[in-house]
PDB file of N, CA and C in Angstrom:
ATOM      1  N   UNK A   1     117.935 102.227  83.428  1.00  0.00           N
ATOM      2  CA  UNK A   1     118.094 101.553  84.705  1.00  0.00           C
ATOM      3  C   UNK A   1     119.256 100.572  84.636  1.00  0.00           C
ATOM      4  N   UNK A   2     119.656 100.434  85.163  1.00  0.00           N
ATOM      5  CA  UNK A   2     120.719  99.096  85.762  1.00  0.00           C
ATOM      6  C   UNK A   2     120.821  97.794  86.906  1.00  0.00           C
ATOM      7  N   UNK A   3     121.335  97.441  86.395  1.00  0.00           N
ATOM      8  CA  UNK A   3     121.152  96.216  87.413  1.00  0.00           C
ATOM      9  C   UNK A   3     120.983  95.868  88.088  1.00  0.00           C
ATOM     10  N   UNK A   4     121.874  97.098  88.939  1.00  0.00           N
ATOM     11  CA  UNK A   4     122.104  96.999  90.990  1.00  0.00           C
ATOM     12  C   UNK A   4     120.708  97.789  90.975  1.00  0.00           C
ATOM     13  N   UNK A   5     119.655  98.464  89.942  1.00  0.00           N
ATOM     14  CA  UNK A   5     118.353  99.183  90.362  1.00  0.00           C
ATOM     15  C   UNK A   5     117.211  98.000  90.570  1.00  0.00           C
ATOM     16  N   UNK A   6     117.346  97.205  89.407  1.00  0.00           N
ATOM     17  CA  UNK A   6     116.436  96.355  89.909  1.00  0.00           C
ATOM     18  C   UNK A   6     116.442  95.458  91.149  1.00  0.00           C
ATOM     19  N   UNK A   7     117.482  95.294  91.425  1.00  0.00           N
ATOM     20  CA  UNK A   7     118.043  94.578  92.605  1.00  0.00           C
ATOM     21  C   UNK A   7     117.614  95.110  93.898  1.00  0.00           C
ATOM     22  N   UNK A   8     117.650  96.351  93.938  1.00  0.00           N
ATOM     23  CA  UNK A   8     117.087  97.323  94.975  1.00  0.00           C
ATOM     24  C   UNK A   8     115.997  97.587  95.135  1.00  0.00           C
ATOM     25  N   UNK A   9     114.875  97.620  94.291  1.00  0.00           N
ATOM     26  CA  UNK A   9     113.388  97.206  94.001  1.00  0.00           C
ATOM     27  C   UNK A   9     112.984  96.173  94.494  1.00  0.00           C
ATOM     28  N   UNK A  10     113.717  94.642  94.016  1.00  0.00           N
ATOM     29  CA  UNK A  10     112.944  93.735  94.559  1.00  0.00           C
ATOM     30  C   UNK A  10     113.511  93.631  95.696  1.00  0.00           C
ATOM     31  N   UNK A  11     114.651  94.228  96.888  1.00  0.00           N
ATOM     32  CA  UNK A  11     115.184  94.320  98.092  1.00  0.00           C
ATOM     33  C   UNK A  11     113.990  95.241  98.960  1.00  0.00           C
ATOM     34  N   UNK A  12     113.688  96.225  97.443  1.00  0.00           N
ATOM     35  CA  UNK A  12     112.432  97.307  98.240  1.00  0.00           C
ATOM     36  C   UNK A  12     111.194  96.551  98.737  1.00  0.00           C
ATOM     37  N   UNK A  13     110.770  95.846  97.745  1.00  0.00           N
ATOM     38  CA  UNK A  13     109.450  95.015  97.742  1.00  0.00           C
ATOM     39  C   UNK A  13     109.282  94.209  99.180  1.00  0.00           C
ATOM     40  N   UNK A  14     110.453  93.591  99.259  1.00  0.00           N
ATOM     41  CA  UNK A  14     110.645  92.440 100.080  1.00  0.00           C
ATOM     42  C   UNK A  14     110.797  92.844 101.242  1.00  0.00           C
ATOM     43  N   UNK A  15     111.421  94.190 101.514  1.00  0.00           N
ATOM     44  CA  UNK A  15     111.640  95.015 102.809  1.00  0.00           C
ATOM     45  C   UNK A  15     109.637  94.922 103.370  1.00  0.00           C
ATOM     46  N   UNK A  16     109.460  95.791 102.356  1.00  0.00           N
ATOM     47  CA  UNK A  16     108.007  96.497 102.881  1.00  0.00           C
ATOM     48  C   UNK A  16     107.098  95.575 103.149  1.00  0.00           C
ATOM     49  N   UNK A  17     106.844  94.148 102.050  1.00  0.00           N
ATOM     50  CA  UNK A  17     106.147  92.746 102.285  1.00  0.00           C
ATOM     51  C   UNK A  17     106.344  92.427 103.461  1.00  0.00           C
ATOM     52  N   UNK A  18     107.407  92.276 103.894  1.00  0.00           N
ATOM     53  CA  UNK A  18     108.634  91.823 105.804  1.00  0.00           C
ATOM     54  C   UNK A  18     107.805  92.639 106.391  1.00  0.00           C
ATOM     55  N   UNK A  19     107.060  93.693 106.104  1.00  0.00           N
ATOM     56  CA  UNK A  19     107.282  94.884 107.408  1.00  0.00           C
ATOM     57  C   UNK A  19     105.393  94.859 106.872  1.00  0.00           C
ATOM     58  N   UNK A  20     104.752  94.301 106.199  1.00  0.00           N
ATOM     59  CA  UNK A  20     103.018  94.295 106.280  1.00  0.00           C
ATOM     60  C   UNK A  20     103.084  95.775 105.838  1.00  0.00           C
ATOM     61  N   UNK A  21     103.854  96.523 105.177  1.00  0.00           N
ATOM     62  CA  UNK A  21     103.937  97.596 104.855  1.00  0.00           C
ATOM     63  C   UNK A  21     103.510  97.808 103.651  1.00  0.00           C
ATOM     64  N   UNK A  22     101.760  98.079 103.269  1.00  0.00           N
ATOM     65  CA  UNK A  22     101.443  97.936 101.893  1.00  0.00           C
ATOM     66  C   UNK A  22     101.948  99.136 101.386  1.00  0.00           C
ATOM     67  N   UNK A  23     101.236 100.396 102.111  1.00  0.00           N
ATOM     68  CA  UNK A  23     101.363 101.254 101.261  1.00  0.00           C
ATOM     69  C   UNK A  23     102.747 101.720 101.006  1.00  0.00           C
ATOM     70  N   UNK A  24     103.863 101.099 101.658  1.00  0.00           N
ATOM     71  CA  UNK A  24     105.217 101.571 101.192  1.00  0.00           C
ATOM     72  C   UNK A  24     104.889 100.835  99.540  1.00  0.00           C
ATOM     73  N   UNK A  25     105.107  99.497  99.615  1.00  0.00           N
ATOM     74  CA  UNK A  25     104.924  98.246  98.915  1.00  0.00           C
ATOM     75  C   UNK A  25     104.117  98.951  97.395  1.00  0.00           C
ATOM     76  N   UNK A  26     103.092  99.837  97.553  1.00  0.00           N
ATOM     77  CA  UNK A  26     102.040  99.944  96.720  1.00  0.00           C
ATOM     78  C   UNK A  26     103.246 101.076  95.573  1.00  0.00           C
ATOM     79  N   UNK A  27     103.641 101.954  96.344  1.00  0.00           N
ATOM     80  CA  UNK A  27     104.433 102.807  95.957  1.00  0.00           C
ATOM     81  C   UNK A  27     105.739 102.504  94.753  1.00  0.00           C
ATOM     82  N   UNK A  28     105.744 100.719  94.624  1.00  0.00           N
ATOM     83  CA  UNK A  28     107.055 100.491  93.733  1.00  0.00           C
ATOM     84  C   UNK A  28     106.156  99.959  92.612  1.00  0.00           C
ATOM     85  N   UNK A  29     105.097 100.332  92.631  1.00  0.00           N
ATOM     86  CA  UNK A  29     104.354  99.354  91.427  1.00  0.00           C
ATOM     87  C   UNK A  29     103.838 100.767  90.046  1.00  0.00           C
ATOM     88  N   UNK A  30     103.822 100.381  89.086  1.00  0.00           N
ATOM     89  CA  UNK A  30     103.266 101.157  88.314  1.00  0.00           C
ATOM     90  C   UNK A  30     101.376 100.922  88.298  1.00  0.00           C
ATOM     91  N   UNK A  31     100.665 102.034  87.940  1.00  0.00           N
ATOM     92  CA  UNK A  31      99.188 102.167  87.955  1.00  0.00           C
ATOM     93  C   UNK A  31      98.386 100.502  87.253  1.00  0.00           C
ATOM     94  N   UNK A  32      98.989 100.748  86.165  1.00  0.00           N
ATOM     95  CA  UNK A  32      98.322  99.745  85.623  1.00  0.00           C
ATOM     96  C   UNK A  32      98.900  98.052  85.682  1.00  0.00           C
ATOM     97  N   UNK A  33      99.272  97.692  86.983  1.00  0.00           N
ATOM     98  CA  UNK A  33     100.892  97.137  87.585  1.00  0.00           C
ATOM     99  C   UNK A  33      99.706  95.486  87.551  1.00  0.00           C
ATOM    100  N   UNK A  34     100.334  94.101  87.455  1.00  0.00           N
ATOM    101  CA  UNK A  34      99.726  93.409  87.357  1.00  0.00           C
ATOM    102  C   UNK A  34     100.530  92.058  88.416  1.00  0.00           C
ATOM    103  N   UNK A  35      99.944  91.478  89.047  1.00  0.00           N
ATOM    104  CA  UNK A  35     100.352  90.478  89.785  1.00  0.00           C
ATOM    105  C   UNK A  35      99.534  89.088  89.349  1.00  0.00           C
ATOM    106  N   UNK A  36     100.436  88.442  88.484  1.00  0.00           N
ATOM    107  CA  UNK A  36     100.222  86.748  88.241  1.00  0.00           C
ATOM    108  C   UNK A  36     100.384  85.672  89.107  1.00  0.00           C
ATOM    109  N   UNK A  37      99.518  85.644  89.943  1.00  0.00           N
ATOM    110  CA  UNK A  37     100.004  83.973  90.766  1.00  0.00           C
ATOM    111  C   UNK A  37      99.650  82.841  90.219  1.00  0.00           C
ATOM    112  N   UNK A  38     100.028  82.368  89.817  1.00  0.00           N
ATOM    113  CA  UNK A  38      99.268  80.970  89.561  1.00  0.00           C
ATOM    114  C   UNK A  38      99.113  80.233  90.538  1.00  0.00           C
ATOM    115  N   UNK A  39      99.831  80.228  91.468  1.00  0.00           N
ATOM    116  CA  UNK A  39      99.635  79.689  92.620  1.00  0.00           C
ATOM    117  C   UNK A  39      97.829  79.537  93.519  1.00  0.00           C
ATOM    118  N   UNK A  40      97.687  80.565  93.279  1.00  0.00           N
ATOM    119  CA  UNK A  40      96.390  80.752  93.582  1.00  0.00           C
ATOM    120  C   UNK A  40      95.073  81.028  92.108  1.00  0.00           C
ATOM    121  N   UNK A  41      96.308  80.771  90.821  1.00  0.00           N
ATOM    122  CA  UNK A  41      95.316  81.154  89.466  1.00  0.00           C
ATOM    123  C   UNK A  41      94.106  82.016  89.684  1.00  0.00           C
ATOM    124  N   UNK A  42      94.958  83.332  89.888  1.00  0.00           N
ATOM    125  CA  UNK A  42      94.288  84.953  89.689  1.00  0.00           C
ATOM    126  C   UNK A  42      95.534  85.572  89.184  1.00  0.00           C
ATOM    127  N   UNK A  43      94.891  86.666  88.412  1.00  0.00           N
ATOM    128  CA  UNK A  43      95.970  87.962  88.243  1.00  0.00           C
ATOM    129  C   UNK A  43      95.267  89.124  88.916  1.00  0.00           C
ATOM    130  N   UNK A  44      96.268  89.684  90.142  1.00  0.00           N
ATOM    131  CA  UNK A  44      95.334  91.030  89.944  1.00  0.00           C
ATOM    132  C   UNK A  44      95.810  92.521  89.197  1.00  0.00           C
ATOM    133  N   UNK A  45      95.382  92.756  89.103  1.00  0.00           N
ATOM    134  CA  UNK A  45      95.417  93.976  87.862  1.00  0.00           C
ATOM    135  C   UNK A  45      95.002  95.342  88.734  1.00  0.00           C
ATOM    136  N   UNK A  46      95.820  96.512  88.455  1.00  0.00           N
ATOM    137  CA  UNK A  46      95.744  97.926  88.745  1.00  0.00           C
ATOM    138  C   UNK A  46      96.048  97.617  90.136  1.00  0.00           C
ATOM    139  N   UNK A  47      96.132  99.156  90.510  1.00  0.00           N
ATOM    140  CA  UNK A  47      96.644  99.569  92.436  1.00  0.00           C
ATOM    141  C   UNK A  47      95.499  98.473  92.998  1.00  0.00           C
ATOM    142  N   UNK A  48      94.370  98.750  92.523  1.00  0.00           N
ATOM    143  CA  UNK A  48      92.944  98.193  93.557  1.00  0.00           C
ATOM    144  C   UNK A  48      93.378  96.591  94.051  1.00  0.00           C
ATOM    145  N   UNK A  49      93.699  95.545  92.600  1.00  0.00           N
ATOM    146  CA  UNK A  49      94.337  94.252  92.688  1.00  0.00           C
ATOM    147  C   UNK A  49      95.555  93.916  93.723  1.00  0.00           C
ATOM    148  N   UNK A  50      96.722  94.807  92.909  1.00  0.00           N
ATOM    149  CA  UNK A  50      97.762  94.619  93.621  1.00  0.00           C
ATOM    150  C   UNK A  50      97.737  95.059  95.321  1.00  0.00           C
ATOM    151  N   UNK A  51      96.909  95.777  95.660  1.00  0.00           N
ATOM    152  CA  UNK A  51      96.876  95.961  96.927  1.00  0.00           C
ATOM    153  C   UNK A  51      95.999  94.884  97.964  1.00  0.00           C
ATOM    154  N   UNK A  52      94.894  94.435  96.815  1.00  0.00           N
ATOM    155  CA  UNK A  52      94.144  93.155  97.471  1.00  0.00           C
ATOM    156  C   UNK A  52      95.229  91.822  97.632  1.00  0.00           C
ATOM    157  N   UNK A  53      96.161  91.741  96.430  1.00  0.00           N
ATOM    158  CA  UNK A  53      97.253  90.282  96.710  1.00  0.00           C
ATOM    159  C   UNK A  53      97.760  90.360  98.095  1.00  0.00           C
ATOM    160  N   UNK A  54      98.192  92.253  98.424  1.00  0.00           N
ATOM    161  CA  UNK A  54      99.243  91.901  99.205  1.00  0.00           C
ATOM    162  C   UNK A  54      98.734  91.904 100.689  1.00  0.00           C
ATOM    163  N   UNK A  55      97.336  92.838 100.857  1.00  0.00           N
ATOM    164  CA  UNK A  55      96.576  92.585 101.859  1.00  0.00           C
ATOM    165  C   UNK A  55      96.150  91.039 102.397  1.00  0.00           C
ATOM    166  N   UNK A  56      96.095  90.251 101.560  1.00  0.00           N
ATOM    167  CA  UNK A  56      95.587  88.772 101.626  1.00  0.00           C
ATOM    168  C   UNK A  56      96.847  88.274 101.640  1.00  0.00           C
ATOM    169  N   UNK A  57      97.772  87.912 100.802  1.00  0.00           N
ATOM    170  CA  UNK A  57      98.661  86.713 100.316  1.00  0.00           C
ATOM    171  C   UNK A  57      99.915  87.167 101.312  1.00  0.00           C
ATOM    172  N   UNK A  58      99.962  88.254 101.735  1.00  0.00           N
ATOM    173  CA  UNK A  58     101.334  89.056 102.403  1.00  0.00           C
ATOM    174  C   UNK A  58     100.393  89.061 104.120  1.00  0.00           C
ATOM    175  N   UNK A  59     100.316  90.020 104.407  1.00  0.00           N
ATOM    176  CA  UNK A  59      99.439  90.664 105.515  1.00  0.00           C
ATOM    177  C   UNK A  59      98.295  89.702 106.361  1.00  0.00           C
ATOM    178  N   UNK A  60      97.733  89.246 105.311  1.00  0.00           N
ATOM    179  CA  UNK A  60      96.843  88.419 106.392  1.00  0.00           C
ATOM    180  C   UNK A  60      97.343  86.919 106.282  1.00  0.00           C
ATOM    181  N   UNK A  61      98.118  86.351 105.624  1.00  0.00           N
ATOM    182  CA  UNK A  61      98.658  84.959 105.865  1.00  0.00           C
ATOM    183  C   UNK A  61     100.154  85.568 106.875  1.00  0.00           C
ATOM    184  N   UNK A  62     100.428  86.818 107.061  1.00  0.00           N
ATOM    185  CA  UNK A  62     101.503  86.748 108.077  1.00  0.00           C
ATOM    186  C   UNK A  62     102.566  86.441 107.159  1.00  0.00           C
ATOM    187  N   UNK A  63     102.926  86.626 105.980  1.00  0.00           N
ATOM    188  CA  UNK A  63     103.874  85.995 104.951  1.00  0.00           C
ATOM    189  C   UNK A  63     105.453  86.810 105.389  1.00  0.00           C
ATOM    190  N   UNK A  64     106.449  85.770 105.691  1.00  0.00           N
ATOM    191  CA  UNK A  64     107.746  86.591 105.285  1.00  0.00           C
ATOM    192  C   UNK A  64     108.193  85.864 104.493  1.00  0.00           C
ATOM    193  N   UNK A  65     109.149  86.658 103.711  1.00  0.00           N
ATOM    194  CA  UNK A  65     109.610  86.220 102.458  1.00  0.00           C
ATOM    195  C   UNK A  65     111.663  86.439 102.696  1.00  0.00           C
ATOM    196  N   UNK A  66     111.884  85.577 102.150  1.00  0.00           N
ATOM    197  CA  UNK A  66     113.443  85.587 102.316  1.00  0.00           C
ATOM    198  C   UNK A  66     114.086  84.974 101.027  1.00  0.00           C
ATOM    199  N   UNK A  67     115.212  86.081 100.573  1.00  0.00           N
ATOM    200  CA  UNK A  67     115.579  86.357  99.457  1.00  0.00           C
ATOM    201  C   UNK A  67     116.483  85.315  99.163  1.00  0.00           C
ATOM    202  N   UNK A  68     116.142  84.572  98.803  1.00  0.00           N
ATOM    203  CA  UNK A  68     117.458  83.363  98.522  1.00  0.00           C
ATOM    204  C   UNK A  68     118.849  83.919  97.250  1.00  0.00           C
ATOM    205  N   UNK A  69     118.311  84.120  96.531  1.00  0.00           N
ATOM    206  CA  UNK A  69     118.729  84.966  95.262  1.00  0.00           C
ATOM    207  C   UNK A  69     117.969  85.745  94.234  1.00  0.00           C
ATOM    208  N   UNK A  70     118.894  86.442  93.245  1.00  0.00           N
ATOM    209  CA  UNK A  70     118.268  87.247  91.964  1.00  0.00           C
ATOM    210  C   UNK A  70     118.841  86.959  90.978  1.00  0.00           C
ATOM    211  N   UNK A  71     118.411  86.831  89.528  1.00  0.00           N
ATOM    212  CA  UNK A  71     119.042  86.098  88.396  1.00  0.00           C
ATOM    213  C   UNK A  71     118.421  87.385  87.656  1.00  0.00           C
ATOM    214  N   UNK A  72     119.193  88.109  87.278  1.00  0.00           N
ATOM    215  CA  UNK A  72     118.974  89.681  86.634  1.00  0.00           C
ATOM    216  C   UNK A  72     118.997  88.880  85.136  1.00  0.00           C
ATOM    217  N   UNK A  73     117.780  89.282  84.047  1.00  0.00           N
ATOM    218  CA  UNK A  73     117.428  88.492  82.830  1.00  0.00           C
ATOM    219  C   UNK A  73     118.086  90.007  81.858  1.00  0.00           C
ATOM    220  N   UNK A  74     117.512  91.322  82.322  1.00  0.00           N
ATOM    221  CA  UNK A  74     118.003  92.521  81.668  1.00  0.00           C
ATOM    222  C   UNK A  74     117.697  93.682  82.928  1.00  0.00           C
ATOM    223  N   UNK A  75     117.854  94.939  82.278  1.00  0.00           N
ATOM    224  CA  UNK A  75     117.677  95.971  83.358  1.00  0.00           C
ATOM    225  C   UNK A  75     116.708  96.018  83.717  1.00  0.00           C
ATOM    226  N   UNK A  76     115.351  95.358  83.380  1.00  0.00           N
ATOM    227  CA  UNK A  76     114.357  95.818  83.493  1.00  0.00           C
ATOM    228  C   UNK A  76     113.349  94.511  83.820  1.00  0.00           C
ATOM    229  N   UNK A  77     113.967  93.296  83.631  1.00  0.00           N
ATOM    230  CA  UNK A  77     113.258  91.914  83.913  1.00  0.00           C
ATOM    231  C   UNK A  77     114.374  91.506  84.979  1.00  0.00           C
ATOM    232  N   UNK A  78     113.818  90.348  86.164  1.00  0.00           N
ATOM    233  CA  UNK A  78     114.735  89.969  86.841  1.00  0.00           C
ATOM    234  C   UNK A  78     113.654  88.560  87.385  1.00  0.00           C
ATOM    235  N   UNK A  79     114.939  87.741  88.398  1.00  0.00           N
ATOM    236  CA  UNK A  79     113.984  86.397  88.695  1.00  0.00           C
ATOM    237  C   UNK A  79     114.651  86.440  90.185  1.00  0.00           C
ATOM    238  N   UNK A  80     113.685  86.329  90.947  1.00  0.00           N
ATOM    239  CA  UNK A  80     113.466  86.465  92.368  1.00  0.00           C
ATOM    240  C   UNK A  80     113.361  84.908  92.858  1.00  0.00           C
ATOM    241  N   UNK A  81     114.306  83.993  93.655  1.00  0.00           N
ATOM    242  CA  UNK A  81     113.945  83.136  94.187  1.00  0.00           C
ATOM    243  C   UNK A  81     113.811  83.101  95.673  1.00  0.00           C
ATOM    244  N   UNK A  82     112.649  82.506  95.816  1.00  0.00           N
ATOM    245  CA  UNK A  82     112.500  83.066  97.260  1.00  0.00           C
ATOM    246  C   UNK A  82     111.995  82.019  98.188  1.00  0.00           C
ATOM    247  N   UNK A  83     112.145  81.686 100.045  1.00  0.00           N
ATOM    248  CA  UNK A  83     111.215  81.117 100.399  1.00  0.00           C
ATOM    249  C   UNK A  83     111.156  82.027 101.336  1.00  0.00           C
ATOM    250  N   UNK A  84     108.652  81.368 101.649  1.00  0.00           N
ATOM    251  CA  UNK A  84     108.145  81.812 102.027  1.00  0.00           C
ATOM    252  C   UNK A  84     107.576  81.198 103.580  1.00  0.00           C
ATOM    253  N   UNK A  85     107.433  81.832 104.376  1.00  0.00           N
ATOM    254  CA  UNK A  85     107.127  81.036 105.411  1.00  0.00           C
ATOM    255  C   UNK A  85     105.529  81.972 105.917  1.00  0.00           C
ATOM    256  N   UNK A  86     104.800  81.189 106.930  1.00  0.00           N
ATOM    257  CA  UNK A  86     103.799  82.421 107.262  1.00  0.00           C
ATOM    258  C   UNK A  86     102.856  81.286 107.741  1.00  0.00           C
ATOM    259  N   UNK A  87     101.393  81.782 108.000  1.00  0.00           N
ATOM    260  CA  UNK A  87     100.471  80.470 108.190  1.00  0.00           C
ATOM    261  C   UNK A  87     100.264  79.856 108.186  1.00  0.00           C
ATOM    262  N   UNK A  88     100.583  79.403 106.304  1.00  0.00           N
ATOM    263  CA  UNK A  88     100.229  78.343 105.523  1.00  0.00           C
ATOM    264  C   UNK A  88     101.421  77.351 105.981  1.00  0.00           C
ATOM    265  N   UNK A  89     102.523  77.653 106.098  1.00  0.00           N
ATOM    266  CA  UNK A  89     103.751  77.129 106.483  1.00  0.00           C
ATOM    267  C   UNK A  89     104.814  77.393 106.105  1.00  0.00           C
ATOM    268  N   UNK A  90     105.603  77.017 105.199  1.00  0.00           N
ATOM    269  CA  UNK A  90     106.152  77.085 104.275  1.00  0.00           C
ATOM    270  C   UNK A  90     106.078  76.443 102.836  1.00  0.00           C
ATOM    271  N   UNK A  91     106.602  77.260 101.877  1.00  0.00           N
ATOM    272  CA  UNK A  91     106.891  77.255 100.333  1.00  0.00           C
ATOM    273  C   UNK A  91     108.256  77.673 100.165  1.00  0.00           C
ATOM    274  N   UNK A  92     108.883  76.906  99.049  1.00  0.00           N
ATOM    275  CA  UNK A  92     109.460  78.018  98.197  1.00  0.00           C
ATOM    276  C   UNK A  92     108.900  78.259  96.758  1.00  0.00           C
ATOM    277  N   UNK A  93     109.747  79.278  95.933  1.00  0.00           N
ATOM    278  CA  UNK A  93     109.318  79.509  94.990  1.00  0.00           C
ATOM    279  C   UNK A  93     110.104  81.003  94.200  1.00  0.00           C
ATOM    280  N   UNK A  94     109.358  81.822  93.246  1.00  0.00           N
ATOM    281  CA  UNK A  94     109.817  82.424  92.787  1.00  0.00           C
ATOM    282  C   UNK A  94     108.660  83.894  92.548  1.00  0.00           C
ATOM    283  N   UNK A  95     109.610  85.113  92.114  1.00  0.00           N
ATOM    284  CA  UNK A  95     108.946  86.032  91.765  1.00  0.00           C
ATOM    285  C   UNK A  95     109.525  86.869  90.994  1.00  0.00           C
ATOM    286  N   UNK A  96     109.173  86.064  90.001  1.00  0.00           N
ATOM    287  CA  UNK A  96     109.675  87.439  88.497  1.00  0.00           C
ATOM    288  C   UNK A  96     109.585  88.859  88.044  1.00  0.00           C
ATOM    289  N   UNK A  97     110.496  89.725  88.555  1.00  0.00           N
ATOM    290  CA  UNK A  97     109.911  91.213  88.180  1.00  0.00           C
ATOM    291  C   UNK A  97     110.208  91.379  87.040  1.00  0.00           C
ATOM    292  N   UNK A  98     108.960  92.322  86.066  1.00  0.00           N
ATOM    293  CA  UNK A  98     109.646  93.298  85.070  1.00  0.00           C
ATOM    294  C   UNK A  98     108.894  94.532  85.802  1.00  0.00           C
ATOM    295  N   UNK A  99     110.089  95.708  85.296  1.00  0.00           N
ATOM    296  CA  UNK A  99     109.999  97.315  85.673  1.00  0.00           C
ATOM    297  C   UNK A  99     109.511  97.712  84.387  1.00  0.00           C
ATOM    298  N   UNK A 100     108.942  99.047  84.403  1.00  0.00           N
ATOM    299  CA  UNK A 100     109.220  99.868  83.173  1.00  0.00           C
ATOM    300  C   UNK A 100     110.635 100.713  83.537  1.00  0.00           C
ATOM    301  N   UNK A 101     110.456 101.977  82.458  1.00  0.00           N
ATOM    302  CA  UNK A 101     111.766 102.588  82.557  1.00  0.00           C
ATOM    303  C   UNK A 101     111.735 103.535  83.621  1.00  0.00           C
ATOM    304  N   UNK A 102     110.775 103.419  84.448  1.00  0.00           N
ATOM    305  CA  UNK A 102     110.692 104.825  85.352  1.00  0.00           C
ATOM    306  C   UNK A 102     110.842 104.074  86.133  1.00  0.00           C
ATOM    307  N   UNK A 103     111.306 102.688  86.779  1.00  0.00           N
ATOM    308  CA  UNK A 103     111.741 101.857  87.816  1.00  0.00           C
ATOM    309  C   UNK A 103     110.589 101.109  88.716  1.00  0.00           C
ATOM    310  N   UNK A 104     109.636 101.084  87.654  1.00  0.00           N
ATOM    311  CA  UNK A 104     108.254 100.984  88.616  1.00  0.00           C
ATOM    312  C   UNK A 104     107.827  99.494  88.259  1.00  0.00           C
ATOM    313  N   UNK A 105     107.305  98.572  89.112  1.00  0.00           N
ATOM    314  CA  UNK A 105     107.164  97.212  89.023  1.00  0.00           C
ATOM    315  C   UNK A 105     106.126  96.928  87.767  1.00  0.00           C
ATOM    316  N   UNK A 106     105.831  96.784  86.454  1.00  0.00           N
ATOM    317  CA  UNK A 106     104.410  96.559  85.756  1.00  0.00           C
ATOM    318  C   UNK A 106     103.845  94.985  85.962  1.00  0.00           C
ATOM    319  N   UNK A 107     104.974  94.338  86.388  1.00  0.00           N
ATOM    320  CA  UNK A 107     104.438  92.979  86.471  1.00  0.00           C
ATOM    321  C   UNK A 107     105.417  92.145  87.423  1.00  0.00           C
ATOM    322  N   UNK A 108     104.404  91.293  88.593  1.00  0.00           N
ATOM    323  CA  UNK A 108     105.251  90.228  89.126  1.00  0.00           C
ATOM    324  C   UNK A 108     104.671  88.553  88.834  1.00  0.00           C
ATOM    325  N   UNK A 109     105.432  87.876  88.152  1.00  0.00           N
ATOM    326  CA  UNK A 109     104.666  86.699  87.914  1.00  0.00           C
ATOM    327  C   UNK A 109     105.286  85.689  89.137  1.00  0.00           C
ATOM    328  N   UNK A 110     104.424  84.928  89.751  1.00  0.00           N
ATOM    329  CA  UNK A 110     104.681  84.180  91.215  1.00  0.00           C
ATOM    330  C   UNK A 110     104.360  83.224  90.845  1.00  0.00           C
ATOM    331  N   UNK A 111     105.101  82.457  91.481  1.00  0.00           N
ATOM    332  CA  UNK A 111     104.766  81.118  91.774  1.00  0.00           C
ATOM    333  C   UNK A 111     105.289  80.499  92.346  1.00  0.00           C
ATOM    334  N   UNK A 112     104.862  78.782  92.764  1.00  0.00           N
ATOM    335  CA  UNK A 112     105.611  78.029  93.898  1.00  0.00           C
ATOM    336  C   UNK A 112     106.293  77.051  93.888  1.00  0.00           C
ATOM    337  N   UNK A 113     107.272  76.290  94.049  1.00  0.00           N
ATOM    338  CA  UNK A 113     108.015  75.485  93.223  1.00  0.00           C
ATOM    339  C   UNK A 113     107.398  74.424  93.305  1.00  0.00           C
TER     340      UNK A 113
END
């Protein structure tokens, strides 16, 4: 993978999050794919988890997310800074991807600044 791939992943993520679009959303994650918030101190773990974060934390808080920047760490780790606006109000904060090699999300660690 390369650089401009991960870049396009978390552009993917952020598209489909914007658009309450899980099951696009569900589609960039790998099976055993894990979402760290501390924000809310849960991880959820597998499709079943990651689809509960984004149903709740995305979808039902109304969340849009806007890409401030990306700080690419390697091809396969990257750092997402982002603010969030939605119900709650606003945040900013961050969202760390790593991919595996098949371009698929295994982990996003979140949090809020």
């Amino acid at each position: 993978m390369k650089e401009t791939d991960i870049k396009t992943i978390i552009k993917q993520f952020i598209k489909a999050t914007n658009s309450f679009d899980v099951e696009t959303a569900l589609k960039l994650f790998s099976l055993n794919a894990v979402i760290d918030d501390v924000s809310v101190g849960e991880k959820f773990k597998s499709t079943v988890g990651v689809r509960k974060y984004l149903e709740t934390y995305f979808v039902d808080y109304k969340t849009r997310t806007k890409l401030e920047s990306i700080e690419v760490h390697d091809n396969l780790d990257a750092k997402a800074q982002v603010d969030f606006t939605g119900d709650f109000g606003h945040e900013t904060g961050g969202l760390n991807f790593t991919l595996n090699n098949e371009g698929l999300i295994t982990e996003i660690r979140a949090y809020l600044d």
